[in-house]
N, C-alpha and C. Protein backbone atom coordinates (compact mmCIF):
# COMPACT_ATOMS: atom_id res chain seq x y z
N UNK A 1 -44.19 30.76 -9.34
CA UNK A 1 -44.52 31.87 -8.47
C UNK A 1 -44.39 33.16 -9.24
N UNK A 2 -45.69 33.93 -8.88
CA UNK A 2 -45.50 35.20 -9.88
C UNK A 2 -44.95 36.36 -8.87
N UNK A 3 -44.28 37.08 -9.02
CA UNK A 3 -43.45 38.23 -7.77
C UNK A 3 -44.59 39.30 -8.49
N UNK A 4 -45.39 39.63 -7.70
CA UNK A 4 -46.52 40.79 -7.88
C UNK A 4 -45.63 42.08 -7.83
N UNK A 5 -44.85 42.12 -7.09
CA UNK A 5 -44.23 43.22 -7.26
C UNK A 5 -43.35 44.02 -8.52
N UNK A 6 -43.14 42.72 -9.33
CA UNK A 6 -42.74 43.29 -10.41
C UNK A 6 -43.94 43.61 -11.48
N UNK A 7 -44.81 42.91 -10.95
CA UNK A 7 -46.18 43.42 -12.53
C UNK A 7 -46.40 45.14 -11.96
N UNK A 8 -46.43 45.66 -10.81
CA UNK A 8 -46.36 46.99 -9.91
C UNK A 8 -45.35 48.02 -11.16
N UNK A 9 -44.63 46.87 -11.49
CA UNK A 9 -43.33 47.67 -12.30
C UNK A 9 -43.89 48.83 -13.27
N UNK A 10 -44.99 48.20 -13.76
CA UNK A 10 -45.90 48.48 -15.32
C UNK A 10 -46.17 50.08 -14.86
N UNK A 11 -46.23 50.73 -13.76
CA UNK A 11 -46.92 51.87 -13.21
C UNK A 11 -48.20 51.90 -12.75
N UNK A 12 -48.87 50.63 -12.53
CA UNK A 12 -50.09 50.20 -12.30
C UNK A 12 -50.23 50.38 -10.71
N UNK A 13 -51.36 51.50 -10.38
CA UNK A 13 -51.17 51.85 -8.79
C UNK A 13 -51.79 50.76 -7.69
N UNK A 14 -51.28 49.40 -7.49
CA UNK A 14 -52.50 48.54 -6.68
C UNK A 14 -51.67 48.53 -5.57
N UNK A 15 -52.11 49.19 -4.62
CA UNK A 15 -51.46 48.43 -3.35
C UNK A 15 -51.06 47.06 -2.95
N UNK A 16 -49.81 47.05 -2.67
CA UNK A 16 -48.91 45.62 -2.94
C UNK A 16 -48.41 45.37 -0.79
N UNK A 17 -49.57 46.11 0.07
CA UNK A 17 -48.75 45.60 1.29
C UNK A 17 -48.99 44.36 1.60
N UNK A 18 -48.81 43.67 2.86
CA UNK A 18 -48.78 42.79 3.31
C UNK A 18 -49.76 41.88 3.18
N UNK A 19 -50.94 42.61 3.32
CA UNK A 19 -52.18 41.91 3.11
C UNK A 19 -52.65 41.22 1.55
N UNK A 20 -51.90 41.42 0.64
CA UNK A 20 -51.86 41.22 -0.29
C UNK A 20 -50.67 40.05 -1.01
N UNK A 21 -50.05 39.59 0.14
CA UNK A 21 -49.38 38.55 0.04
C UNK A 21 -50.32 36.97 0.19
N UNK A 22 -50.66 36.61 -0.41
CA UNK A 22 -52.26 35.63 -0.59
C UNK A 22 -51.59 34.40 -0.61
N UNK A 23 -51.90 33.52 0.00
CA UNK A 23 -51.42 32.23 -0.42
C UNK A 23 -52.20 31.24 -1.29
N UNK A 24 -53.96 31.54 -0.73
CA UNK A 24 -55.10 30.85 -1.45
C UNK A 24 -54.47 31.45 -3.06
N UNK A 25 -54.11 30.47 -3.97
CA UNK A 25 -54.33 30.60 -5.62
C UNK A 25 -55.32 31.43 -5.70
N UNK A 26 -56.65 30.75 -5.78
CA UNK A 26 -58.03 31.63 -6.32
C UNK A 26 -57.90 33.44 -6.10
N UNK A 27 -57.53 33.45 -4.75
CA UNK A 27 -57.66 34.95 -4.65
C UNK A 27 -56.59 35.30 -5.34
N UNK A 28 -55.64 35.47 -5.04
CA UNK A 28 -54.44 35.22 -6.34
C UNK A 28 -54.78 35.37 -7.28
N UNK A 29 -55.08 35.04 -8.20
CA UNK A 29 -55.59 35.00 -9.29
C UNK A 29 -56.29 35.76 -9.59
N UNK A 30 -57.25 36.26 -8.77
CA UNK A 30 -58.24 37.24 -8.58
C UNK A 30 -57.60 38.71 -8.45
N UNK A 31 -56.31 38.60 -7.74
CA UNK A 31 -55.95 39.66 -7.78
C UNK A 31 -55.34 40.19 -8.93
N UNK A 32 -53.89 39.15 -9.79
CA UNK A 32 -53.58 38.95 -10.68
C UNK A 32 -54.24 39.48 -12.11
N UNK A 33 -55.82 39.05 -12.24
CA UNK A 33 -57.01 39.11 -13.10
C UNK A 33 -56.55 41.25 -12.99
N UNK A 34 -57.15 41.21 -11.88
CA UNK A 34 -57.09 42.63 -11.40
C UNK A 34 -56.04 43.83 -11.92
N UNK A 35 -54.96 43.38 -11.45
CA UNK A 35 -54.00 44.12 -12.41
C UNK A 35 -54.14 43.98 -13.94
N UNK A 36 -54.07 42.93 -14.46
CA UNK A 36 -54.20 42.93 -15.81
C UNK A 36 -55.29 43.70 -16.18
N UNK A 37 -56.59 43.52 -15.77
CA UNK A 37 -57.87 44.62 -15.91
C UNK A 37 -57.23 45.96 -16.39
N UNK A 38 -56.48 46.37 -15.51
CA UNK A 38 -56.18 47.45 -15.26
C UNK A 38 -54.90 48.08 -15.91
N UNK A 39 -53.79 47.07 -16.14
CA UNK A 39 -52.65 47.32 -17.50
C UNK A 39 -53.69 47.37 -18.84
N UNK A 40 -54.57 46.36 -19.20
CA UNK A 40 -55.02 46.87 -20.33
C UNK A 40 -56.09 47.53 -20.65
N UNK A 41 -56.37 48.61 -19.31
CA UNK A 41 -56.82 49.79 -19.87
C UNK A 41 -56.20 50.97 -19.80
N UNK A 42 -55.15 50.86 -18.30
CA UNK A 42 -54.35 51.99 -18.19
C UNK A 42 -53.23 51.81 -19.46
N UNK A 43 -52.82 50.85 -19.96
CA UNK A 43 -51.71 50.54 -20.28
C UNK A 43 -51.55 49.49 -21.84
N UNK A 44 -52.88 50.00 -22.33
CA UNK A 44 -53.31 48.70 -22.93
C UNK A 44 -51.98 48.78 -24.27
N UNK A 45 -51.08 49.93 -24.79
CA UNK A 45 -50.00 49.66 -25.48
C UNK A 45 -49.16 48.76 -25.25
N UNK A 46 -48.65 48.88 -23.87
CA UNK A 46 -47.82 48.11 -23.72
C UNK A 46 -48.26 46.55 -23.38
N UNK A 47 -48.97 46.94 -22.70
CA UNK A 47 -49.26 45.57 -22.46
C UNK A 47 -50.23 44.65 -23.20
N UNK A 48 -50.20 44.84 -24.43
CA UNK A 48 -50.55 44.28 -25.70
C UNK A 48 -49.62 43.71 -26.76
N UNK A 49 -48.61 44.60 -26.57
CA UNK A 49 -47.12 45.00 -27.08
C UNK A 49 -46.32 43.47 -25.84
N UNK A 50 -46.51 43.10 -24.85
CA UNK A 50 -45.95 41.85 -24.08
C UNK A 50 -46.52 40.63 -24.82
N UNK A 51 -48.21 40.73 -24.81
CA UNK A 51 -49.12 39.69 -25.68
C UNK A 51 -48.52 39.15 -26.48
N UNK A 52 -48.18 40.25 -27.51
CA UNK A 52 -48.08 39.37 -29.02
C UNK A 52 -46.82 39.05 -29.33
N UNK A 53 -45.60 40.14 -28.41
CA UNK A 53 -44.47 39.46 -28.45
C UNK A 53 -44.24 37.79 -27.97
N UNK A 54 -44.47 38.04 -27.12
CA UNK A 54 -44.65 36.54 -26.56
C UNK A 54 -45.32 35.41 -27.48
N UNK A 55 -46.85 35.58 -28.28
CA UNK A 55 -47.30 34.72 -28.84
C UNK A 55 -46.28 34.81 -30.24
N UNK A 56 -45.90 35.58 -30.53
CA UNK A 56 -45.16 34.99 -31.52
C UNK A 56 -44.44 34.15 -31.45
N UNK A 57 -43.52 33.93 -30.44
CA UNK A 57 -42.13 32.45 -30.42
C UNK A 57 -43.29 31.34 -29.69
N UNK A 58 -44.44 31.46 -29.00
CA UNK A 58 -45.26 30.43 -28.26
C UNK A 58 -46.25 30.12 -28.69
N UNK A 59 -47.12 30.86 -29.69
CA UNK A 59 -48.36 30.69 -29.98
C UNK A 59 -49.37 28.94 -30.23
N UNK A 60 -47.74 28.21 -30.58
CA UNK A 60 -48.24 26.62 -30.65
C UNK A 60 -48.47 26.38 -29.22
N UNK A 61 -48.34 26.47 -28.02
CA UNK A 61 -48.60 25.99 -26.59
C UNK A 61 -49.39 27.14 -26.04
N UNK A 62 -49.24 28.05 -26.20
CA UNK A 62 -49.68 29.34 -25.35
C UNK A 62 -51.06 29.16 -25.97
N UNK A 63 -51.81 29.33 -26.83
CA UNK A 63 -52.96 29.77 -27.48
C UNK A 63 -54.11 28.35 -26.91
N UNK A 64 -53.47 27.13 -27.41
CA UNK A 64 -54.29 25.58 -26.46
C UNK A 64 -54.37 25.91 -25.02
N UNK A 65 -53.22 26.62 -24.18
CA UNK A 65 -53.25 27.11 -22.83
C UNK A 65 -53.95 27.51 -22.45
N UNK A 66 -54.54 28.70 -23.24
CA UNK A 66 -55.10 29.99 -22.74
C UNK A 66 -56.39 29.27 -22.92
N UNK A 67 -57.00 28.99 -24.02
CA UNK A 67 -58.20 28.09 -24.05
C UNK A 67 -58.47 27.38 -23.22
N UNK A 68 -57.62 26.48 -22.51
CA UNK A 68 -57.84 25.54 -21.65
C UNK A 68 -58.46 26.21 -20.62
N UNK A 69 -57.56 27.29 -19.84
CA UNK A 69 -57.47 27.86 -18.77
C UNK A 69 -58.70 28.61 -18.68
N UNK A 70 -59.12 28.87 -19.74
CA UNK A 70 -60.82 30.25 -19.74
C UNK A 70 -61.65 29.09 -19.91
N UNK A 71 -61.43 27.83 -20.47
CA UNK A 71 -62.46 26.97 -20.25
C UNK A 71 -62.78 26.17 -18.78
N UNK A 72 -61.25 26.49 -17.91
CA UNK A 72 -61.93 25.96 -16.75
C UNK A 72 -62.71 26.92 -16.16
N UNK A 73 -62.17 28.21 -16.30
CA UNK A 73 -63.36 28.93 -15.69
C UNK A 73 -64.52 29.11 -15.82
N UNK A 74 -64.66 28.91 -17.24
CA UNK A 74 -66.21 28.89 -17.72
C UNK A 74 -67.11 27.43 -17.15
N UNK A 75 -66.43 26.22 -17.06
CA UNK A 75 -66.99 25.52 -16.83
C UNK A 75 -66.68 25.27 -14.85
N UNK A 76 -66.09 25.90 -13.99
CA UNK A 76 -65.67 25.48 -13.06
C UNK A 76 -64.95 24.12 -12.57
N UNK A 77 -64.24 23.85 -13.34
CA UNK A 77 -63.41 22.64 -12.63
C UNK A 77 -63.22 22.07 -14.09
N UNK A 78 -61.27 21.75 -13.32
CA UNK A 78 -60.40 21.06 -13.76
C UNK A 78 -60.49 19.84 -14.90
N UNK A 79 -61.73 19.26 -14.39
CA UNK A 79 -62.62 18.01 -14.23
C UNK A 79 -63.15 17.68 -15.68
N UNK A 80 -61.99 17.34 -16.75
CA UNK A 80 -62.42 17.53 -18.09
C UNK A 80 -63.52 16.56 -18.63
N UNK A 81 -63.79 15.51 -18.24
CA UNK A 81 -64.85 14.82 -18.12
C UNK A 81 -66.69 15.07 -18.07
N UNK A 82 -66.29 16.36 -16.83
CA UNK A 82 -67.51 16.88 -16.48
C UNK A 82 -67.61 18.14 -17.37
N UNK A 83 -66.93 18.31 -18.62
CA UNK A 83 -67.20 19.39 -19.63
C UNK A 83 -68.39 18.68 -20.80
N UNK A 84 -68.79 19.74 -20.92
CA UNK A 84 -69.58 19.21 -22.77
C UNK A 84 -68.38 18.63 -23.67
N UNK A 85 -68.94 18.13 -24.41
CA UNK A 85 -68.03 17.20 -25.13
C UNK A 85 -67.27 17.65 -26.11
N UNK A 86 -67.67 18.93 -27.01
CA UNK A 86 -66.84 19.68 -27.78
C UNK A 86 -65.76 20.50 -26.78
N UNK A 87 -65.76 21.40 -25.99
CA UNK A 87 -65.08 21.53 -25.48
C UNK A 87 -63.85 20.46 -24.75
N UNK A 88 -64.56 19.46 -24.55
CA UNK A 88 -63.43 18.42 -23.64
C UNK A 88 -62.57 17.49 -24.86
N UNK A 89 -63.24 17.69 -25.93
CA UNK A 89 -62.48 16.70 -27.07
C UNK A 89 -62.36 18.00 -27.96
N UNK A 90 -61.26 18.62 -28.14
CA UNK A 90 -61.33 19.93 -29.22
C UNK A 90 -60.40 19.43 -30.37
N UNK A 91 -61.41 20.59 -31.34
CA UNK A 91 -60.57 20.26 -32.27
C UNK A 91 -59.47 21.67 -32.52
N UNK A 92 -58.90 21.98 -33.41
CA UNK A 92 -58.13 22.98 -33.98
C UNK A 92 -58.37 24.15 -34.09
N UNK A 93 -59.40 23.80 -34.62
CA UNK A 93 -60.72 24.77 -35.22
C UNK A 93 -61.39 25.00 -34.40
N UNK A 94 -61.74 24.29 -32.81
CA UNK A 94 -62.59 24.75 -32.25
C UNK A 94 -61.42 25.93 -31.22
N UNK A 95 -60.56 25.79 -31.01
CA UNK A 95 -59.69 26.26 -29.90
C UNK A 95 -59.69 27.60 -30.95
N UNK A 96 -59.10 27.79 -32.34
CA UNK A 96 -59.20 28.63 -33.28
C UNK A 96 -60.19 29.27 -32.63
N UNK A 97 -61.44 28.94 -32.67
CA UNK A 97 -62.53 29.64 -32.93
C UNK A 97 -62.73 30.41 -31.14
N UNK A 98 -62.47 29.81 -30.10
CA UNK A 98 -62.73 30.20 -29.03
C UNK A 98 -61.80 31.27 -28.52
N UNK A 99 -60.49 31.18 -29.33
CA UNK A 99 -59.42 32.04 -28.95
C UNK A 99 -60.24 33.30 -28.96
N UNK A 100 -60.23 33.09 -31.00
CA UNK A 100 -60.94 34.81 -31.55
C UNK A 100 -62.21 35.31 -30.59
N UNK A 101 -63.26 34.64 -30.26
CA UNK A 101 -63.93 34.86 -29.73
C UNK A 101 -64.29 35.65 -28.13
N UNK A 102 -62.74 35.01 -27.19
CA UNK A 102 -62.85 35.16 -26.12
C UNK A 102 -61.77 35.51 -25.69
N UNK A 103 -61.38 36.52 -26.94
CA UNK A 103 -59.58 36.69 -27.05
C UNK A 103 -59.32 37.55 -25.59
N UNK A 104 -59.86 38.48 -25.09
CA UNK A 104 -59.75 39.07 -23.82
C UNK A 104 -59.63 38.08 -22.93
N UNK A 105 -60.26 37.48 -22.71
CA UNK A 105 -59.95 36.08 -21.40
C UNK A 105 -58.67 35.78 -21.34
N UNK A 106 -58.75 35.17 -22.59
CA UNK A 106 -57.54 34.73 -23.34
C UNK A 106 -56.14 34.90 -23.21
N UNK A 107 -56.45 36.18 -23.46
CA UNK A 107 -54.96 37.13 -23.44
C UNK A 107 -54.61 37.21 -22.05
N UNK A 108 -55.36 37.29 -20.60
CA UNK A 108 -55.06 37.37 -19.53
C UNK A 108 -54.19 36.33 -19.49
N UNK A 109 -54.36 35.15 -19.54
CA UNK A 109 -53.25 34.10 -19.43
C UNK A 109 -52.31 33.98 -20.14
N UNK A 110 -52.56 34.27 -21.61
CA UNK A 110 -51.06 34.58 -22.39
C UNK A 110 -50.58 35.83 -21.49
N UNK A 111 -50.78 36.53 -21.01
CA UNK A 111 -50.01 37.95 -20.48
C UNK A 111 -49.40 37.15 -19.10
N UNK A 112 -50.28 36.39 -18.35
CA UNK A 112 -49.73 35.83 -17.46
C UNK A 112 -48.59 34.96 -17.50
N UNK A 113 -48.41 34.68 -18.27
CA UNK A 113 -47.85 33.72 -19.27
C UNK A 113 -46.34 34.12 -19.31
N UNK A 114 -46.34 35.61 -19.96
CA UNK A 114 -45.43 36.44 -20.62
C UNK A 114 -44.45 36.29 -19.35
N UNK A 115 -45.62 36.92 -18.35
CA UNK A 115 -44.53 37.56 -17.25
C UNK A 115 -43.89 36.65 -15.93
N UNK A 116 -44.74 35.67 -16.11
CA UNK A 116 -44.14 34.67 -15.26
C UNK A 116 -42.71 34.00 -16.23
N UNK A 117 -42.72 33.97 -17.47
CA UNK A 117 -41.88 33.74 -18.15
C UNK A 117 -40.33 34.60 -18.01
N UNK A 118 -40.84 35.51 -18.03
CA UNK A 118 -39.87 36.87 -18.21
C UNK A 118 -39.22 36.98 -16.55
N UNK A 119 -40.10 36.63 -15.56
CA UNK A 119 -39.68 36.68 -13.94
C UNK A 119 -38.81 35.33 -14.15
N UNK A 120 -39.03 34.30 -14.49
CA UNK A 120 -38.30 32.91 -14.18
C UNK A 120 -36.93 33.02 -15.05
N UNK A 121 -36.80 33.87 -16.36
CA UNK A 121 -35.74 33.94 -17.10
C UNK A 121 -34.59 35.16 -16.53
N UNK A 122 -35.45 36.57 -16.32
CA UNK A 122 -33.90 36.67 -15.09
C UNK A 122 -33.58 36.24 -14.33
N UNK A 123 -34.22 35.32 -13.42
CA UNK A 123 -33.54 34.48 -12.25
C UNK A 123 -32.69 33.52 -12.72
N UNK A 124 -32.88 32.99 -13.80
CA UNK A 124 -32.10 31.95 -14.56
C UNK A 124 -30.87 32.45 -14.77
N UNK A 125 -30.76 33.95 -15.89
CA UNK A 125 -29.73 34.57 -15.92
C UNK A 125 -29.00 34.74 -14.97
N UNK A 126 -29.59 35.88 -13.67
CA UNK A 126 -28.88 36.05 -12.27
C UNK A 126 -28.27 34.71 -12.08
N UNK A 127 -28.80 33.48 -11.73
CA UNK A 127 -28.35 32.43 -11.23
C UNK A 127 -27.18 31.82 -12.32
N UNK A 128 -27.15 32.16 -13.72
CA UNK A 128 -25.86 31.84 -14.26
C UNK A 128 -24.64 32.98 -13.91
N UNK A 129 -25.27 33.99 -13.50
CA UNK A 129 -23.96 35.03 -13.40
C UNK A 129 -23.12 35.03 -12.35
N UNK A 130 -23.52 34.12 -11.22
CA UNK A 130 -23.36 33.81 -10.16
C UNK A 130 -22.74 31.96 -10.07
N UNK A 131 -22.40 31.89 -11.60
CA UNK A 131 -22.24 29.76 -11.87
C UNK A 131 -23.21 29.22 -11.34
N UNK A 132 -24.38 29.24 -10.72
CA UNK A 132 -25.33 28.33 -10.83
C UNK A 132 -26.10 27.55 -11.59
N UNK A 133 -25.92 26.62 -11.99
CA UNK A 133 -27.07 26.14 -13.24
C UNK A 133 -28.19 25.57 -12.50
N UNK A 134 -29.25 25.86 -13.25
CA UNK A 134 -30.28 25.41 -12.72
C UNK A 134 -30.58 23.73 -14.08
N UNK A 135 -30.96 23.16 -13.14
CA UNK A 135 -31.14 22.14 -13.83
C UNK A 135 -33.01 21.85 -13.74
N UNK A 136 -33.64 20.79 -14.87
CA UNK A 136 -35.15 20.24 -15.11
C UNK A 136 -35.12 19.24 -14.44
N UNK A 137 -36.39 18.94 -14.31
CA UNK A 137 -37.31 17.64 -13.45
C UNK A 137 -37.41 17.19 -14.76
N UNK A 138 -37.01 15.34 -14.83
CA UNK A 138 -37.59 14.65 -15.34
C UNK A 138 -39.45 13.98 -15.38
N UNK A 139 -40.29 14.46 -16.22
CA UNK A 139 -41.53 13.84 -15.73
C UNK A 139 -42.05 12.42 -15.55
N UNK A 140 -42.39 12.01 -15.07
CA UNK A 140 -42.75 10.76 -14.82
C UNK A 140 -44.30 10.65 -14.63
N UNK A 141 -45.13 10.38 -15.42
CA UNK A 141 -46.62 10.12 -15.40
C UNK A 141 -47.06 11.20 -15.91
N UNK A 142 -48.26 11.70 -15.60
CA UNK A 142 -49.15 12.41 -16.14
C UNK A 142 -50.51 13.27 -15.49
N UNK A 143 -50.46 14.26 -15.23
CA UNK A 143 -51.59 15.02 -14.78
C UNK A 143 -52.78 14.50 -16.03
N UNK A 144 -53.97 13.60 -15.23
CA UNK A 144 -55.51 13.68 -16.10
C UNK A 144 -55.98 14.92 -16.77
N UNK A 145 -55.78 16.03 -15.23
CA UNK A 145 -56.73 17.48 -16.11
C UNK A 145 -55.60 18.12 -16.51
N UNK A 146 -54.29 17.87 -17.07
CA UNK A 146 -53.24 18.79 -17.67
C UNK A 146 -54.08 19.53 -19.56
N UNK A 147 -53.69 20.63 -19.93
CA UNK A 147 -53.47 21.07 -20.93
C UNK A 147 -53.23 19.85 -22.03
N UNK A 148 -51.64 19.42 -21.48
CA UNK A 148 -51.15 18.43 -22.57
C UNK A 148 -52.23 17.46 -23.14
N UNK A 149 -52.93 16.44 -22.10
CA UNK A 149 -53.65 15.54 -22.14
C UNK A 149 -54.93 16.00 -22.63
N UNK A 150 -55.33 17.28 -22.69
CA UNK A 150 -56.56 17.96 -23.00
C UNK A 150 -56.43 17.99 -24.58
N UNK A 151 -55.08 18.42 -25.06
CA UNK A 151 -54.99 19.59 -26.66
C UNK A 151 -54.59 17.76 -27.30
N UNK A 152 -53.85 16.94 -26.68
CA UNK A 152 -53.65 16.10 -27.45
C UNK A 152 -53.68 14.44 -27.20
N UNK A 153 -55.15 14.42 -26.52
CA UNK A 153 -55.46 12.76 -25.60
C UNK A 153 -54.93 11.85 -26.46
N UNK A 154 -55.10 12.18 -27.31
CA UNK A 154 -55.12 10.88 -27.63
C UNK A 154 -53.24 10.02 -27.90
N UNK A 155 -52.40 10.94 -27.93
CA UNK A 155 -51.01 10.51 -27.52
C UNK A 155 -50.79 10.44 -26.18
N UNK A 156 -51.82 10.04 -25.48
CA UNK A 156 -51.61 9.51 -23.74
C UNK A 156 -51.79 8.36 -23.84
N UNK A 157 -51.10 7.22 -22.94
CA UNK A 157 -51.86 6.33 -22.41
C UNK A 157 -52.93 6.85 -21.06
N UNK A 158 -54.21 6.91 -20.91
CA UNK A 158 -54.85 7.62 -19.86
C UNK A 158 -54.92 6.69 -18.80
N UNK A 159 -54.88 4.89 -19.31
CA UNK A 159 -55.03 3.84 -18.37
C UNK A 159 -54.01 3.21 -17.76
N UNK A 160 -53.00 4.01 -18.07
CA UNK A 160 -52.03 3.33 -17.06
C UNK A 160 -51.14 4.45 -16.32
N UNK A 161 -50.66 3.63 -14.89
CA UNK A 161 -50.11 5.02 -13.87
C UNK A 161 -48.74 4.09 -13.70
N UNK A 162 -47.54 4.59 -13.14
CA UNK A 162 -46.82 4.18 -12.72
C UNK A 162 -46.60 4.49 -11.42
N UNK A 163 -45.83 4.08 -10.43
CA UNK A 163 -45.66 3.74 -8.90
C UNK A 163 -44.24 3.05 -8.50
N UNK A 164 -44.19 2.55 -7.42
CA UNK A 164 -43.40 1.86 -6.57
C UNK A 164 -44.14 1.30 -5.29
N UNK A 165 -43.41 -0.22 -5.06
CA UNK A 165 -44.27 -0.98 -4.02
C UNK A 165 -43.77 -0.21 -2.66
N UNK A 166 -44.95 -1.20 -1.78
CA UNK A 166 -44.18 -0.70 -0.59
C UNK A 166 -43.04 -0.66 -0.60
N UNK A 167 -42.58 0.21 0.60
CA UNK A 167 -40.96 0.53 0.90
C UNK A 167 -40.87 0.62 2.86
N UNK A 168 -40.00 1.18 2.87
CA UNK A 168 -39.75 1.50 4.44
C UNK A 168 -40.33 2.96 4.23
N UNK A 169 -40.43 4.18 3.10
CA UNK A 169 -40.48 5.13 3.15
C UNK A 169 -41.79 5.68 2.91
N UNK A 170 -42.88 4.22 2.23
CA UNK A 170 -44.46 4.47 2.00
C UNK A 170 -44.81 3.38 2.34
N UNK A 171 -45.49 3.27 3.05
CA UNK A 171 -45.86 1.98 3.49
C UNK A 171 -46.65 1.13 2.68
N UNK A 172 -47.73 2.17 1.81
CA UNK A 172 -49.06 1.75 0.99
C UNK A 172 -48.13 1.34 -0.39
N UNK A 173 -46.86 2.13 -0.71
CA UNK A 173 -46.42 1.98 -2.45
C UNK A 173 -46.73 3.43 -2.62
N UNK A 174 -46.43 3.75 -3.68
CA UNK A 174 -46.80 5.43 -4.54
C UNK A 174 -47.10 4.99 -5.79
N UNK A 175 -48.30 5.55 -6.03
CA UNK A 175 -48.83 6.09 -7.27
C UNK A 175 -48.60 6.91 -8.13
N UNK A 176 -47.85 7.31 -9.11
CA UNK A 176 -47.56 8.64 -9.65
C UNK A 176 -48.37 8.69 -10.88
């Protein structure tokens, strides 16, 4: 969850009332898109100055990310299958090459990136200052249209899922 109210922080004037509390993602996103538009023209020091800080300690995950993410838009859907085939099987060099190319896209999600990062790490802090530890989810299976499975298929198994049989609590079994 991104707290819009703190990207507001930047001095960026977007009205943040009620109506602007979105639940649909897409518009979200849309709005999201919006501010950033608008940090990197009102603001484009600093918030260029978040970019590259960030890609420096991330640039191995963040940069396949950001590619991924401007390629679903370009192609509309998740649905890596239904991509052209260079794009859906990339190489190094091709993600290289799409970064430089479409580095503005790009950077919207590394920036998104930054600050959803930076929102989830003071809460972490707050929540240790207070003895809370927050603890991780173990994963179990695999998102098809994930990033991971995109930048590096071929260390998936793609044909096999794991589950549990029926129970009293699913009647059908679960698929994960």
């Amino acid at each position: 969850y991104l707290n819009l109210y703190d990207l507001n922080m930047m001095r960026i004037q977007i009205p943040l009332e009620k109506e602007y509390y979105i639940t649909n993602l897409k518009e979200k996103l849309k709005l999201i898109r919006r501010i950033y538009d608008i940090a990197i023209t009102d603001e484009k020091k600093q918030t260029m100055k978040i970019i590259f800080s960030f890609l420096k300690t991330h640039a191995t995950w963040l940069i396949p990310y950001a590619v991924y993410r401007c390629l679903i838009d370009k192609n509309g859907s998740v649905l890596i299958e239904q991509w052209p085939y260079r794009e859906a099987n990339p190489s190094e060099e091709f993600i290289k090459r799409f970064y430089a190319k479409n580095m503005m896209d790009c950077n919207f999600y590394c920036w998104l990136q930054a600050n959803l990062f930076n929102q989830f790490f003071s809460a972490k802090n707050h929540a240790e200052s207070l003895n809370i530890a927050l603890i991780g989810d173990l994963t179990i299976g695999l998102d098809l249209c994930s990033v991971e499975v995109w930048d590096n298929s071929y260390d998936f198994h793609k044909n096999l899922s794991l589950g549990s049989p029926p129970d009293l609590f699913c009647e059908n079994g679960q698929n994960w």
